[in-house]
C-alpha atoms as a PDB file:
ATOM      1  CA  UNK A   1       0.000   0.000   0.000  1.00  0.00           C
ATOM      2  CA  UNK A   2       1.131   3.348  -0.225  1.00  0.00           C
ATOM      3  CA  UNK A   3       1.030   6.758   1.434  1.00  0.00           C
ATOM      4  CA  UNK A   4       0.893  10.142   0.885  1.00  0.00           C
ATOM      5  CA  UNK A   5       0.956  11.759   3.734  1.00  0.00           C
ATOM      6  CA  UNK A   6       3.750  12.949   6.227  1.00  0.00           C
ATOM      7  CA  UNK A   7       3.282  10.560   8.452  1.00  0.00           C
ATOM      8  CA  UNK A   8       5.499   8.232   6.546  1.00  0.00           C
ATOM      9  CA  UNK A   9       7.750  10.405   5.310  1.00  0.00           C
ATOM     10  CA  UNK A  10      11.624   9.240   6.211  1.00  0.00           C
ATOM     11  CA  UNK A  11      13.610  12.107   8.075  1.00  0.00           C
ATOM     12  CA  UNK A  12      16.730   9.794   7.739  1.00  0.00           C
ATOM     13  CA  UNK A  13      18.556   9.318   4.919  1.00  0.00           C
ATOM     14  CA  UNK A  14      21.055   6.162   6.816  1.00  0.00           C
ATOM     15  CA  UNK A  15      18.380   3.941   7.058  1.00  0.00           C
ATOM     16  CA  UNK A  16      20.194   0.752   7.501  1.00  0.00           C
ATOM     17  CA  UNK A  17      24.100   2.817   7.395  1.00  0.00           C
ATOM     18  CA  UNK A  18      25.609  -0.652   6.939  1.00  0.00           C
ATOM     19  CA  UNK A  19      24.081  -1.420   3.479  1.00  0.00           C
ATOM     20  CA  UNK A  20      23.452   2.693   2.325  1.00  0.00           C
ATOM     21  CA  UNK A  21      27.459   2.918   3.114  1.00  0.00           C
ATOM     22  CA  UNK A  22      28.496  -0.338   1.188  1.00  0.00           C
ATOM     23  CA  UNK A  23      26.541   0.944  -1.980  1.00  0.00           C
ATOM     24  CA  UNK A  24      27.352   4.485  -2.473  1.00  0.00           C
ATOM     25  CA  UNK A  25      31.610   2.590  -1.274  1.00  0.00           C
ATOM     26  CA  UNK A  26      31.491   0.163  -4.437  1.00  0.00           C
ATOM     27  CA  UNK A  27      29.959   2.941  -6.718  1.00  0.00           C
ATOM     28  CA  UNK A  28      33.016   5.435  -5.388  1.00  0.00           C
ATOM     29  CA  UNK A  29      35.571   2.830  -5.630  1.00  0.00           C
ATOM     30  CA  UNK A  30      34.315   2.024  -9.506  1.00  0.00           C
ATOM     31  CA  UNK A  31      35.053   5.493 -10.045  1.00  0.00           C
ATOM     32  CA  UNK A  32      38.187   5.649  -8.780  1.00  0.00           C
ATOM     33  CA  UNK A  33      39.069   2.958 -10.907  1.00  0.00           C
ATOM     34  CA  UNK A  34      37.531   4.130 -14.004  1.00  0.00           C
ATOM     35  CA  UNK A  35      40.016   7.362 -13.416  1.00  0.00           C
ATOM     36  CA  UNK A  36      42.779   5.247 -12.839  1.00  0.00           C
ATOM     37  CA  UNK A  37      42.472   3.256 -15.909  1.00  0.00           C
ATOM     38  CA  UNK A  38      41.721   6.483 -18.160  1.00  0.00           C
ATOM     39  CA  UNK A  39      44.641   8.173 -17.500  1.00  0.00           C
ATOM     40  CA  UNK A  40      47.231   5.135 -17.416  1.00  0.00           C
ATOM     41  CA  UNK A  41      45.208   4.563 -21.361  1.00  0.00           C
ATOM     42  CA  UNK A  42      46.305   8.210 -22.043  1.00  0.00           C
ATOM     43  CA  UNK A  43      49.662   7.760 -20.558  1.00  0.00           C
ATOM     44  CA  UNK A  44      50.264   4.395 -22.571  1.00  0.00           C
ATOM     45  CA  UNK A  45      48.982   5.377 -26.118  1.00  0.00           C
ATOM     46  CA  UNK A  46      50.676   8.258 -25.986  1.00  0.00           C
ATOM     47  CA  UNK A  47      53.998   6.522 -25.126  1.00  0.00           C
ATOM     48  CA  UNK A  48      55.719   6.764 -28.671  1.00  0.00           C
ATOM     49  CA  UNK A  49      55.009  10.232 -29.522  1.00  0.00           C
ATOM     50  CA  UNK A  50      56.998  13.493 -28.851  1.00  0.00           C
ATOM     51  CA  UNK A  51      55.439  17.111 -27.913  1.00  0.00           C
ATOM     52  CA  UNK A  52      57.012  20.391 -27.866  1.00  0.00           C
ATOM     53  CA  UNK A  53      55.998  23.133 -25.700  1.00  0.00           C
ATOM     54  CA  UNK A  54      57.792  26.406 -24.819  1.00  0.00           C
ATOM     55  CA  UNK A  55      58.681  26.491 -21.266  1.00  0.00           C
ATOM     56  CA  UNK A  56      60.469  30.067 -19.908  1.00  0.00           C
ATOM     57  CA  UNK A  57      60.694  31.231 -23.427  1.00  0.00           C
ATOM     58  CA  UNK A  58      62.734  27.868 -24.399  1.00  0.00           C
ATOM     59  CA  UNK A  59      61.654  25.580 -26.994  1.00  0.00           C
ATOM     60  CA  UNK A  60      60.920  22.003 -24.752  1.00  0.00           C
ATOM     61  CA  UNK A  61      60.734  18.624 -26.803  1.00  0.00           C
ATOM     62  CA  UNK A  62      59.575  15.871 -24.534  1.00  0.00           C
ATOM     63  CA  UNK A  63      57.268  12.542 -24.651  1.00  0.00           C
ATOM     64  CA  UNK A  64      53.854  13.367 -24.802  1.00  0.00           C
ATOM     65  CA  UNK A  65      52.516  11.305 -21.813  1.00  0.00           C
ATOM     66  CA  UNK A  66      55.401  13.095 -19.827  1.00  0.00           C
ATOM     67  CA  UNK A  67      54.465  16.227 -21.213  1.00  0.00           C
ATOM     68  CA  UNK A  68      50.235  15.859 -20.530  1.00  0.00           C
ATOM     69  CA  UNK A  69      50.601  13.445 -17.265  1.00  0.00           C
ATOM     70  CA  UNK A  70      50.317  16.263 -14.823  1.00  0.00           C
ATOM     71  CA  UNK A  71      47.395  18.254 -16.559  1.00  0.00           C
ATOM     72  CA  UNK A  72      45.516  14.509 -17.106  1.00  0.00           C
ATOM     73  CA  UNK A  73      45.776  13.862 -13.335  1.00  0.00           C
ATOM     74  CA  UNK A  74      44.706  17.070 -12.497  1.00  0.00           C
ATOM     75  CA  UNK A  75      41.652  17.361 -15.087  1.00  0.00           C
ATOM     76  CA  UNK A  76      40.758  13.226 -13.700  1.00  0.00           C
ATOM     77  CA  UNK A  77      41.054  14.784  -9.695  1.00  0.00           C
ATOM     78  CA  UNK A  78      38.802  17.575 -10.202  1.00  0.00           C
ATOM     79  CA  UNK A  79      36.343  15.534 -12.759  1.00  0.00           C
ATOM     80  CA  UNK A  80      36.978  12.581  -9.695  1.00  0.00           C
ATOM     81  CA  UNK A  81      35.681  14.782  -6.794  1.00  0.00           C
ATOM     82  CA  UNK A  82      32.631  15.983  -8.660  1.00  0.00           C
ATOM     83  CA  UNK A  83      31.448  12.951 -10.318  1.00  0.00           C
ATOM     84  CA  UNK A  84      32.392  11.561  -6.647  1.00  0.00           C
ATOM     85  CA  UNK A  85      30.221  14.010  -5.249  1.00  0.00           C
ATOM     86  CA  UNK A  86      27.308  13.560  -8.186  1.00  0.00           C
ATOM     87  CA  UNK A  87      27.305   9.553  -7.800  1.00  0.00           C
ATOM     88  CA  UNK A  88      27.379   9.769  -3.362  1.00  0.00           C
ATOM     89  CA  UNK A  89      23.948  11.806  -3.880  1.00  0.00           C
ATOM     90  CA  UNK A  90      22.605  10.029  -6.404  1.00  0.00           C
ATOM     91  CA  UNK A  91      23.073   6.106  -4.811  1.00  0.00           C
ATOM     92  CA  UNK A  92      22.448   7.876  -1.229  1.00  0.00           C
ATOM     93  CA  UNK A  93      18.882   8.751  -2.496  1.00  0.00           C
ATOM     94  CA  UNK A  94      18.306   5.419  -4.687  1.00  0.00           C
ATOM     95  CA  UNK A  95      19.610   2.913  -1.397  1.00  0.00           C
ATOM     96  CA  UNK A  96      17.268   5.165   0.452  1.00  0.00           C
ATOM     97  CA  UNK A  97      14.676   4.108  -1.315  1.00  0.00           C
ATOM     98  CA  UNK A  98      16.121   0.430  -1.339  1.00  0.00           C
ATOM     99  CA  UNK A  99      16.462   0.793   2.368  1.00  0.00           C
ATOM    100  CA  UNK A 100      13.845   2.467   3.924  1.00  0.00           C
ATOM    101  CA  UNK A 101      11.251  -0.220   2.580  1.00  0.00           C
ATOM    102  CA  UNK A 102      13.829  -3.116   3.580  1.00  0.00           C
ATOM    103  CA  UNK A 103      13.979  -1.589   7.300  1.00  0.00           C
ATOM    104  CA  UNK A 104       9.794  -1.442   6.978  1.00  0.00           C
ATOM    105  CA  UNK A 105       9.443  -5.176   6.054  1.00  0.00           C
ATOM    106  CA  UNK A 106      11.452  -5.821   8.993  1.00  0.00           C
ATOM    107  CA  UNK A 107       9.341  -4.149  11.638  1.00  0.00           C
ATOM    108  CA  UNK A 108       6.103  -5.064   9.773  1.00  0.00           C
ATOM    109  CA  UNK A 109       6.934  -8.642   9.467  1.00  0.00           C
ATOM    110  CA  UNK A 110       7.942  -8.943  12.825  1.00  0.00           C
ATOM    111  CA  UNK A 111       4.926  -7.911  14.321  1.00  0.00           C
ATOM    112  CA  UNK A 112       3.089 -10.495  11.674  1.00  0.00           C
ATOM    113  CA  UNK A 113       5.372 -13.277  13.094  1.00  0.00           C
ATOM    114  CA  UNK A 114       4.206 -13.247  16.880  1.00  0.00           C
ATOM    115  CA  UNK A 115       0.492 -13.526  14.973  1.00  0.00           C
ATOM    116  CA  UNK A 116      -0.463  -9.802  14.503  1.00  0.00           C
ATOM    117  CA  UNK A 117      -2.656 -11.246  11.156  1.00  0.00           C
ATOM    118  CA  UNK A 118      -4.138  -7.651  10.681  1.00  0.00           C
ATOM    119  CA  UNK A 119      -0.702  -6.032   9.823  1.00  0.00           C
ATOM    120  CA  UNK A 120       0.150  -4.707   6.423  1.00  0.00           C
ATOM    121  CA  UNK A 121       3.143  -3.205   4.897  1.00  0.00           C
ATOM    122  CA  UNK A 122       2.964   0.166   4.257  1.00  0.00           C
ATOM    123  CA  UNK A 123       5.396   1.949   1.819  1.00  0.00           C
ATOM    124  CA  UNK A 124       5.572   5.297  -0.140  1.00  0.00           C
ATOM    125  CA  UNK A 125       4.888   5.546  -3.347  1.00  0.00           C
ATOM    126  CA  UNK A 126       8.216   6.513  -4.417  1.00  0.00           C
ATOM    127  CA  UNK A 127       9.766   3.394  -2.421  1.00  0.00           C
ATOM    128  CA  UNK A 128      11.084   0.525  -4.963  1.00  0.00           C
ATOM    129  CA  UNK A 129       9.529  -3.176  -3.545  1.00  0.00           C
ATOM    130  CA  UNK A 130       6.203  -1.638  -3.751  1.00  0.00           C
ATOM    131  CA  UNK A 131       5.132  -4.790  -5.548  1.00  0.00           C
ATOM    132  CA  UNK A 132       6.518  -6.519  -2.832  1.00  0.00           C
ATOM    133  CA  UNK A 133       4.465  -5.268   0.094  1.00  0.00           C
ATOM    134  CA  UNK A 134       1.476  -5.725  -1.975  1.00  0.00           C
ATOM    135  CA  UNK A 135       2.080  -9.357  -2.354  1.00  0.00           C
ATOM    136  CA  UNK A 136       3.101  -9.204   1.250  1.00  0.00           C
ATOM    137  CA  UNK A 137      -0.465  -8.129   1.997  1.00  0.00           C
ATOM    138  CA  UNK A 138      -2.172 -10.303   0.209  1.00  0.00           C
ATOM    139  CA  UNK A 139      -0.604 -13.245   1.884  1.00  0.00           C
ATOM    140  CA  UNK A 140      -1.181 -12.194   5.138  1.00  0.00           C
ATOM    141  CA  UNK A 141      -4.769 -11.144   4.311  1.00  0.00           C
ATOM    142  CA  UNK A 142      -5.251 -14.752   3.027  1.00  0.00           C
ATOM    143  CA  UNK A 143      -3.235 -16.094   5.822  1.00  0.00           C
ATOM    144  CA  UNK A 144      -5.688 -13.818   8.378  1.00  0.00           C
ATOM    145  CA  UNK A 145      -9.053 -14.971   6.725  1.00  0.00           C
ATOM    146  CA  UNK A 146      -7.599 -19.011   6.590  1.00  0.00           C
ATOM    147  CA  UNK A 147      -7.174 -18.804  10.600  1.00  0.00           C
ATOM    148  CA  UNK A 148     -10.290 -16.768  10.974  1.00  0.00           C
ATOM    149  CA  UNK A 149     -12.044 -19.830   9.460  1.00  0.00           C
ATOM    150  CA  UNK A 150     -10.056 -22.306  11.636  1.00  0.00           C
ATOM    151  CA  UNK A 151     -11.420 -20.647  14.800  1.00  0.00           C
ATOM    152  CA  UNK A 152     -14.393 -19.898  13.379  1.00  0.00           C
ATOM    153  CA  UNK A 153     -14.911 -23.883  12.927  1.00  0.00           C
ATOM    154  CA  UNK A 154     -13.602 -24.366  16.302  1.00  0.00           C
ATOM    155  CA  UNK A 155     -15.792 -22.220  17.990  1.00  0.00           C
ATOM    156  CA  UNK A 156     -18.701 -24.151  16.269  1.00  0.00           C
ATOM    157  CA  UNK A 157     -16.755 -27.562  17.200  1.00  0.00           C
ATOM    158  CA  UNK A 158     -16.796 -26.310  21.042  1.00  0.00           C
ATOM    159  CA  UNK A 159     -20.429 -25.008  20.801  1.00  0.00           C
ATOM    160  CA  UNK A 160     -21.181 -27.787  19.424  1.00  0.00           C
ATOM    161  CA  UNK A 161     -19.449 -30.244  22.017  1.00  0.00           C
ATOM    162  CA  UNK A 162     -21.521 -28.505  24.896  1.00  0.00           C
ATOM    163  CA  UNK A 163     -24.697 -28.584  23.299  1.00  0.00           C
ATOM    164  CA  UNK A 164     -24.333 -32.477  22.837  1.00  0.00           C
ATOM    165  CA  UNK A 165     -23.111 -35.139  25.283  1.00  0.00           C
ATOM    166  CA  UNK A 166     -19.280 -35.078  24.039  1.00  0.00           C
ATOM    167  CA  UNK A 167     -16.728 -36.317  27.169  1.00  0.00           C
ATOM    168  CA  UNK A 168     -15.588 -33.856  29.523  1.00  0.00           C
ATOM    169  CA  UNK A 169     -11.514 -34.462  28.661  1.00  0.00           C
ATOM    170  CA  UNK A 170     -12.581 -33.642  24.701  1.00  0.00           C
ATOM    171  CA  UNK A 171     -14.364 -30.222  25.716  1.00  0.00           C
ATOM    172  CA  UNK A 172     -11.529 -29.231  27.550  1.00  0.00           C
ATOM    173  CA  UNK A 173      -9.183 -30.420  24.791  1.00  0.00           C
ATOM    174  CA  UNK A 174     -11.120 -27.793  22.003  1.00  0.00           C
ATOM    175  CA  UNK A 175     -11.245 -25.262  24.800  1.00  0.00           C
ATOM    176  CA  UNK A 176      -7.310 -25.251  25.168  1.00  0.00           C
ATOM    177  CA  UNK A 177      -6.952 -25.495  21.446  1.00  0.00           C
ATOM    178  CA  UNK A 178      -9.399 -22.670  21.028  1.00  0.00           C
ATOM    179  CA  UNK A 179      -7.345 -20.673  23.582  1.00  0.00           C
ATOM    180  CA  UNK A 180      -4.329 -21.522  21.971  1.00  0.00           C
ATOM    181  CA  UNK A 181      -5.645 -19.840  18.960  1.00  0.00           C
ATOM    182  CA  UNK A 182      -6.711 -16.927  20.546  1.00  0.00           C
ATOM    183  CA  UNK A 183      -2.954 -16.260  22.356  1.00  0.00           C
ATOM    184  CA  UNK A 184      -1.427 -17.137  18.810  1.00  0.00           C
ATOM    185  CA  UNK A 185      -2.883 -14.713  16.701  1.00  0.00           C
ATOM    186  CA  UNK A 186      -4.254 -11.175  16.947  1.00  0.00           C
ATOM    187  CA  UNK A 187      -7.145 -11.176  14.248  1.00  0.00           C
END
């Protein structure tokens, strides 16, 4: 299901820190090696060639990835630190969405594993694993009207005991499993 309103609106952006901090790492260190590998490429082909510059009013002849290796690594730091910057917003905001409905399904299907059989999972619209939830929810709605009919038969199997001559030990045998159902799940 989703929600509009601001009562599910995430004031966090570190979610689950662990996982948020691993993602936006491996997309960083990818970078870092994409900038590596461009400028030892640029270094390499440019190996057998020669360049000449004027340095202090002197003609300079030198090898070109000599002569460009010090303006490569500085245009490959500066594009680094933005495109750093770009990608740590950019996966910070997509692992929050990744996140934030991982750290729901973990509260919500807690509660629906000590028996609370009303429970759905509730995400934002904008949340990825929307699909998800809604399958979530449709399990536990089946799951909640499957044990409604199982007490619902054992209420009439208990009813039905006490109406008719049924031995004492069985009566108290549906009671316990009808109490049993009641502690088990919150319908």
């Amino acid at each position: 299901m989703t929600q509009h309103n601001d009562a599910y609106k995430r004031k966090k952006y570190f979610i689950k820190r662990g996982f948020q901090f691993g993602f936006i790492l491996k997309f960083c260190i990818l970078l870092l090696i994409g900038v590596v590998i461009s400028t030892g490429l640029l270094f390499f082909f440019s190996q057998g060639t020669l360049t000449s510059s004027f340095q202090h009013s002197r003609l300079v002849i030198m090898n070109t990835g000599m002569a460009i290796l010090p303006a490569a690594i500085y245009t490959n730091l500066i594009t680094l630190g933005l495109i750093t910057l770009a990608t740590i917003i950019v996966t910070l905001i997509v692992s929050h969405k990744i996140a934030g409905p991982m750290f729901r399904f973990e509260k919500e299907l807690k509660e629906i594993s000590e028996g609370n059989l009303a429970k759905h999972v509730t995400l934002r619209e904008e949340d990825q694993m929307t699909e998800m939830a809604e399958s979530l929810n449709q399990m536990v709605s089946s799951l909640h009207g499957k044990v409604s009919g199982i007490r619902f038969d054992i209420e009439n199997l208990v009813q039905s005991a006490n109406e008719q001559d049924v031995p004492k030990k069985v009566i108290e045998q549906l009671n316990k499993l009808r109490e049993n159902m009641e502690n088990s799940f919150k319908i």
